[in-house]
Protein backbone atom coordinates (compact mmCIF):
# COMPACT_ATOMS: atom_id res chain seq x y z
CA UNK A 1 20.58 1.64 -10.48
CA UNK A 2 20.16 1.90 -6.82
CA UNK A 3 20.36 5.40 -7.01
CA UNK A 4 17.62 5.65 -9.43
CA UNK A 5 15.36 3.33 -7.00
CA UNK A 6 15.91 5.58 -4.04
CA UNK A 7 14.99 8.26 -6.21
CA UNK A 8 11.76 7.04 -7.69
CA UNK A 9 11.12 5.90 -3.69
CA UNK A 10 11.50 9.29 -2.45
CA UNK A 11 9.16 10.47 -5.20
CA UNK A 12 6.60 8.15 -4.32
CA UNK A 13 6.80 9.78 -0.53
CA UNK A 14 6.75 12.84 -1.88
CA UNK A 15 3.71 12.21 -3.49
CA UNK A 16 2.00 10.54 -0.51
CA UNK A 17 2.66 13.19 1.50
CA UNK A 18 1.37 15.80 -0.45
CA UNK A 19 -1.91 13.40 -0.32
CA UNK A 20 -1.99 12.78 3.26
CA UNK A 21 -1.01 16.36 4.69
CA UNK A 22 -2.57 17.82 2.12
CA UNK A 23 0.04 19.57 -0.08
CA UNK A 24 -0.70 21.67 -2.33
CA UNK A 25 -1.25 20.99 -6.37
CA UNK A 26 2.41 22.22 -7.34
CA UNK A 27 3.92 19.66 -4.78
CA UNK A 28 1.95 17.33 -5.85
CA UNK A 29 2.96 17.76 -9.81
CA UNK A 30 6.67 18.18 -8.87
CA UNK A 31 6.39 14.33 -7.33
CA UNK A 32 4.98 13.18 -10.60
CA UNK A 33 7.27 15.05 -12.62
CA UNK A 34 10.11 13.13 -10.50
CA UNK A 35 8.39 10.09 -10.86
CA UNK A 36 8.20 10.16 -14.72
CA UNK A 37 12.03 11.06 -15.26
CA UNK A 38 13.02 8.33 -12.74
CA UNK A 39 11.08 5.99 -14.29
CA UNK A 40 12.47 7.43 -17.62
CA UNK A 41 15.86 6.83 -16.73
CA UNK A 42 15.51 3.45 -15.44
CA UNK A 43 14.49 2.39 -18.79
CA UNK A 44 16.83 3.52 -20.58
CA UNK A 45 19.51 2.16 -18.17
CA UNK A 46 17.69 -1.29 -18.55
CA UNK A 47 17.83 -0.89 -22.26
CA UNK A 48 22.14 0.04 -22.25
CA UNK A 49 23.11 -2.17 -19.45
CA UNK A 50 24.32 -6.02 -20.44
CA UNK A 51 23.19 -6.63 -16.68
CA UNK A 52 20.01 -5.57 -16.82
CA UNK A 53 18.94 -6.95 -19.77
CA UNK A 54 20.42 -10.49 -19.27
CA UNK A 55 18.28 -10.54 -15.59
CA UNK A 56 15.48 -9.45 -17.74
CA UNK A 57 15.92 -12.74 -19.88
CA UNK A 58 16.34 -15.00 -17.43
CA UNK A 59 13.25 -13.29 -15.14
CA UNK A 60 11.05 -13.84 -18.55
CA UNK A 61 12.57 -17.48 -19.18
CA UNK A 62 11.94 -18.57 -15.21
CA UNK A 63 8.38 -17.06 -15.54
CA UNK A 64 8.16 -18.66 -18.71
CA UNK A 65 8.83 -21.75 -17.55
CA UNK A 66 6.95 -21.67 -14.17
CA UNK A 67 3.82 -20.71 -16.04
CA UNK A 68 4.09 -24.06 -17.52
CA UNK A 69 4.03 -22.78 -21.16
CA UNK A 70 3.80 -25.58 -24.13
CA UNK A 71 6.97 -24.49 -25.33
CA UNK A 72 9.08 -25.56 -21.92
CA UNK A 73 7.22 -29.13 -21.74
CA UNK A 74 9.01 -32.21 -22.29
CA UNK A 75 12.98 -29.77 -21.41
CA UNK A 76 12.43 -31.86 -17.58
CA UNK A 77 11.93 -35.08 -18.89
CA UNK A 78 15.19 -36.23 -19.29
């Protein structure tokens, strides 16, 4: 997974660079290209990984539960 994130980071500089020293169009669509299939990947890693997708469930349940939802009131009462 990390690999992927440095990936999709060194796409993203890629893609500011090309904005701030003015690269040209091809260097440009190459970065989005790379962006795309990182972001492509990570998905699907998300989707086959038991890690992933547990911290997923417990990020939605603890955001869940911090945006005070009707469904969590009343499991701090006791």
């Amino acid at each position: 997974m990390d690999v992927l994130r440095n990936r999709l980071i060194e796409a993203y500089r890629g893609l500011g660079d090309t904005d701030v020293f003015g690269g040209s169009t091809a260097d440009c669509s190459k970065a989005e290209v790379e962006m795309a299939a990182v972001k492509h990947a990570i998905a699907n890693h998300r989707q086959e990984c038991f890690l992933c997708r547990t911290l997923q469930g417990r990020q939605e349940a603890l955001k869940a539960f911090a945006v005070d939802e009707p469904a969590w009131r009343g499991t701090m009462a006791s």
